[in-house]
C-alpha atoms as a PDB file:
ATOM      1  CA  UNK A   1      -4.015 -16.183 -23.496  1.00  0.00           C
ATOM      2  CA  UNK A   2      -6.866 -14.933 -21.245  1.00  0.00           C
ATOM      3  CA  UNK A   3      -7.569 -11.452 -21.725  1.00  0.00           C
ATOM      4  CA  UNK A   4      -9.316  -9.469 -18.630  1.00  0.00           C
ATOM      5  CA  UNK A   5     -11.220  -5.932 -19.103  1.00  0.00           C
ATOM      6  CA  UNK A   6      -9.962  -3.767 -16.211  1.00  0.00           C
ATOM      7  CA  UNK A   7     -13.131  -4.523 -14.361  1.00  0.00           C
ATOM      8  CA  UNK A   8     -12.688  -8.005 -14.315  1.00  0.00           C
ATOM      9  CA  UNK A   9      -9.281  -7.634 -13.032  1.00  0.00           C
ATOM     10  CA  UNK A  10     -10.299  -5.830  -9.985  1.00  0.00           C
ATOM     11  CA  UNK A  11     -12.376  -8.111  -9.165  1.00  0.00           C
ATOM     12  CA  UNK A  12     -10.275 -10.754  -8.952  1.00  0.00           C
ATOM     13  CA  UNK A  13      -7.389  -8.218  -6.782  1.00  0.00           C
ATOM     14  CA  UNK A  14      -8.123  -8.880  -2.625  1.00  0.00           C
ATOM     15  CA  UNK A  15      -7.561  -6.056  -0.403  1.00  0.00           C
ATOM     16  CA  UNK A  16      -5.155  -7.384   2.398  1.00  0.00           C
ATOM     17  CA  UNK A  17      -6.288  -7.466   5.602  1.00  0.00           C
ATOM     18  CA  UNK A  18      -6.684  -3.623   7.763  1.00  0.00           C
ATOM     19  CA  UNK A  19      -6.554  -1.624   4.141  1.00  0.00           C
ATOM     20  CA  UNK A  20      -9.782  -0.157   2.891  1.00  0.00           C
ATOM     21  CA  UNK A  21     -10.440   0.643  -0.962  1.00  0.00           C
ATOM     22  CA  UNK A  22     -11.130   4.086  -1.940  1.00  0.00           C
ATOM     23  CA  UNK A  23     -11.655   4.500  -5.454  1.00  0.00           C
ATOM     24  CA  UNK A  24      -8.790   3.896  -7.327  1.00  0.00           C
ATOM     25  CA  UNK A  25      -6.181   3.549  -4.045  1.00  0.00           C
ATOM     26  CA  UNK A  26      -6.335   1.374  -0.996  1.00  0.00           C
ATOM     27  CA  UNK A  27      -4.700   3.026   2.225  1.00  0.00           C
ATOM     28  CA  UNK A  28      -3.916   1.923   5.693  1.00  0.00           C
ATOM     29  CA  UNK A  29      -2.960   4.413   8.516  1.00  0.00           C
ATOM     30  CA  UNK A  30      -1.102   2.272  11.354  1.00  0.00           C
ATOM     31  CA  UNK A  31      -0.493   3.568  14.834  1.00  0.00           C
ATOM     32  CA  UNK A  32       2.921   3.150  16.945  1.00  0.00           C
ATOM     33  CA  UNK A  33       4.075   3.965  20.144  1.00  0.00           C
ATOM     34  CA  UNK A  34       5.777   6.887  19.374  1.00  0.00           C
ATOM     35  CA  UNK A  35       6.797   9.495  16.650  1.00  0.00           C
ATOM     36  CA  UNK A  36      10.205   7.785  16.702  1.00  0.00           C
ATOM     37  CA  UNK A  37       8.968   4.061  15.816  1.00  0.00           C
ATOM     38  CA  UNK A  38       6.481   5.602  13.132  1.00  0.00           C
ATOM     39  CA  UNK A  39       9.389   7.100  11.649  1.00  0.00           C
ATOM     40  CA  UNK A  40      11.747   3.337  11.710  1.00  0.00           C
ATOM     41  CA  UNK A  41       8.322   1.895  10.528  1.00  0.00           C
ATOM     42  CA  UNK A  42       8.528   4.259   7.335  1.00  0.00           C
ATOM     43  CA  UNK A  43      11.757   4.023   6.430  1.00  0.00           C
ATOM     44  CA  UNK A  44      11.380  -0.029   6.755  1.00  0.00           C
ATOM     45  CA  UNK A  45       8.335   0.869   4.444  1.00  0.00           C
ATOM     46  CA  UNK A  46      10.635   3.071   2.209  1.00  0.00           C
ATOM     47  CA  UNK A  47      13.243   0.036   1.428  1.00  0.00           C
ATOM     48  CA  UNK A  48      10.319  -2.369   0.793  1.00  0.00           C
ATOM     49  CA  UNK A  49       9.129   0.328  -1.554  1.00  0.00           C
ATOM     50  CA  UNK A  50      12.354   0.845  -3.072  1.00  0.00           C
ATOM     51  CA  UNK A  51      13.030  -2.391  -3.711  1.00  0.00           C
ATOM     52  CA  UNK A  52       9.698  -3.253  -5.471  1.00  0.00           C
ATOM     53  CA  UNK A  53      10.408   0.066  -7.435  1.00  0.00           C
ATOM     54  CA  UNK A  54       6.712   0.688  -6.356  1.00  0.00           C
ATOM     55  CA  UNK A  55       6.451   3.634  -3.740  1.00  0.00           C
ATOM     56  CA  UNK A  56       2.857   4.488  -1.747  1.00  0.00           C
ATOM     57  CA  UNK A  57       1.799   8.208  -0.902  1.00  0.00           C
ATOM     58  CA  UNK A  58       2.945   8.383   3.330  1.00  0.00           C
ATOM     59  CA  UNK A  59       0.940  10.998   5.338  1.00  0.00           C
ATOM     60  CA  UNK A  60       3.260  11.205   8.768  1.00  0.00           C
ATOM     61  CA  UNK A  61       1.264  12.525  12.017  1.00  0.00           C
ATOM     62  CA  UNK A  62       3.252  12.054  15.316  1.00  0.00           C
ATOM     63  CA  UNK A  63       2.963   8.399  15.823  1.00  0.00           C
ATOM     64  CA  UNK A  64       0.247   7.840  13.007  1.00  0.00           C
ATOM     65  CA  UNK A  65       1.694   6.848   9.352  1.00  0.00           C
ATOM     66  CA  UNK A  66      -0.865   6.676   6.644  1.00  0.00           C
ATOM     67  CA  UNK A  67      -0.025   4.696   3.369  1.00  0.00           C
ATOM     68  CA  UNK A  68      -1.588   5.175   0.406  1.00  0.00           C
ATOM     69  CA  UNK A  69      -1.030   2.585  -2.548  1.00  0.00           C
ATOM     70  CA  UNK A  70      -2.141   2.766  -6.544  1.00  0.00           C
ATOM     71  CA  UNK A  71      -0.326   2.551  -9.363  1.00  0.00           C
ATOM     72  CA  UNK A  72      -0.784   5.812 -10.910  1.00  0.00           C
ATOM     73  CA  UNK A  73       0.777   4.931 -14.615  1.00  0.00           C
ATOM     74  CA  UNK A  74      -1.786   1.679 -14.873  1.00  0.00           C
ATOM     75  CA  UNK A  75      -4.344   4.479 -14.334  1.00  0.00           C
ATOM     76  CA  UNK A  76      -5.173   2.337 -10.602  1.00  0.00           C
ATOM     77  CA  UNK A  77      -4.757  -0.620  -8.524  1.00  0.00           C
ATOM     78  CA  UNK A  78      -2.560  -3.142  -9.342  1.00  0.00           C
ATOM     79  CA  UNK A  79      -1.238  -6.323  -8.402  1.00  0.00           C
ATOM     80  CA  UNK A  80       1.691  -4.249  -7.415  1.00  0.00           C
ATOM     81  CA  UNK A  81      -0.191  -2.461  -5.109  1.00  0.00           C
ATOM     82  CA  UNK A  82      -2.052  -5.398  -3.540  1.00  0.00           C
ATOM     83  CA  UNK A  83       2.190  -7.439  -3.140  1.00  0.00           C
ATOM     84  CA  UNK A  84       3.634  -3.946  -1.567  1.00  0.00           C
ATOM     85  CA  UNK A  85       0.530  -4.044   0.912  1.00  0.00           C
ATOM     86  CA  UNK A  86       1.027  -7.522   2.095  1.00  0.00           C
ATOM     87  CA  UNK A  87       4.845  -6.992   2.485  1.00  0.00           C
ATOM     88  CA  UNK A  88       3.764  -4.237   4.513  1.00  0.00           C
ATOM     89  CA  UNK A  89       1.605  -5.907   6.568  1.00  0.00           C
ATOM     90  CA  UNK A  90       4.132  -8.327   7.521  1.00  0.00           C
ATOM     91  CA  UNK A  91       6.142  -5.241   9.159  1.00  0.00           C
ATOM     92  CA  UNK A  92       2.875  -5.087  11.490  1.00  0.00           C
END
């Protein structure tokens, strides 16, 4: 079995399109019409997140939701992180 240091592995993890790496988190703030689609848009969010028992950091501002995704027990990101962000981005 192949055995990656954690620096190799982040490497190898792409950040899905329209999130930016900070550190050890990537984060996307996404813009809707109104206060009431942001808030459909985060409970969507919230099953996805419930489902993948993996649940991002959301920053709610009128019609601006920011996510925020690391896994905080693997001490950063994860693949986790980088599957909840592309289910996200399908909601886009």
């Amino acid at each position: 079995m192949l055995r990656r240091n954690k620096e190799q592995t982040m490497r190898l993890l792409r950040i899905p399109k329209g999130w930016k790496r900070t550190g050890n988190e990537i984060r996307r703030t996404v813009i809707m019409k109104d206060f009431v689609r942001a808030m459909g848009f985060v409970q969507t969010v919230a099953f996805l997140a419930e489902k993948a028992d993996h649940h991002p950091d959301i920053d709610i501002r009128w019609n601006k939701v920011t996510l925020v995704l690391t896994s905080h027990g693997e001490g950063g990101l994860t693949e986790k992180d980088i599957s909840l962000a592309i289910q996200i981005n399908s909601l886009i």
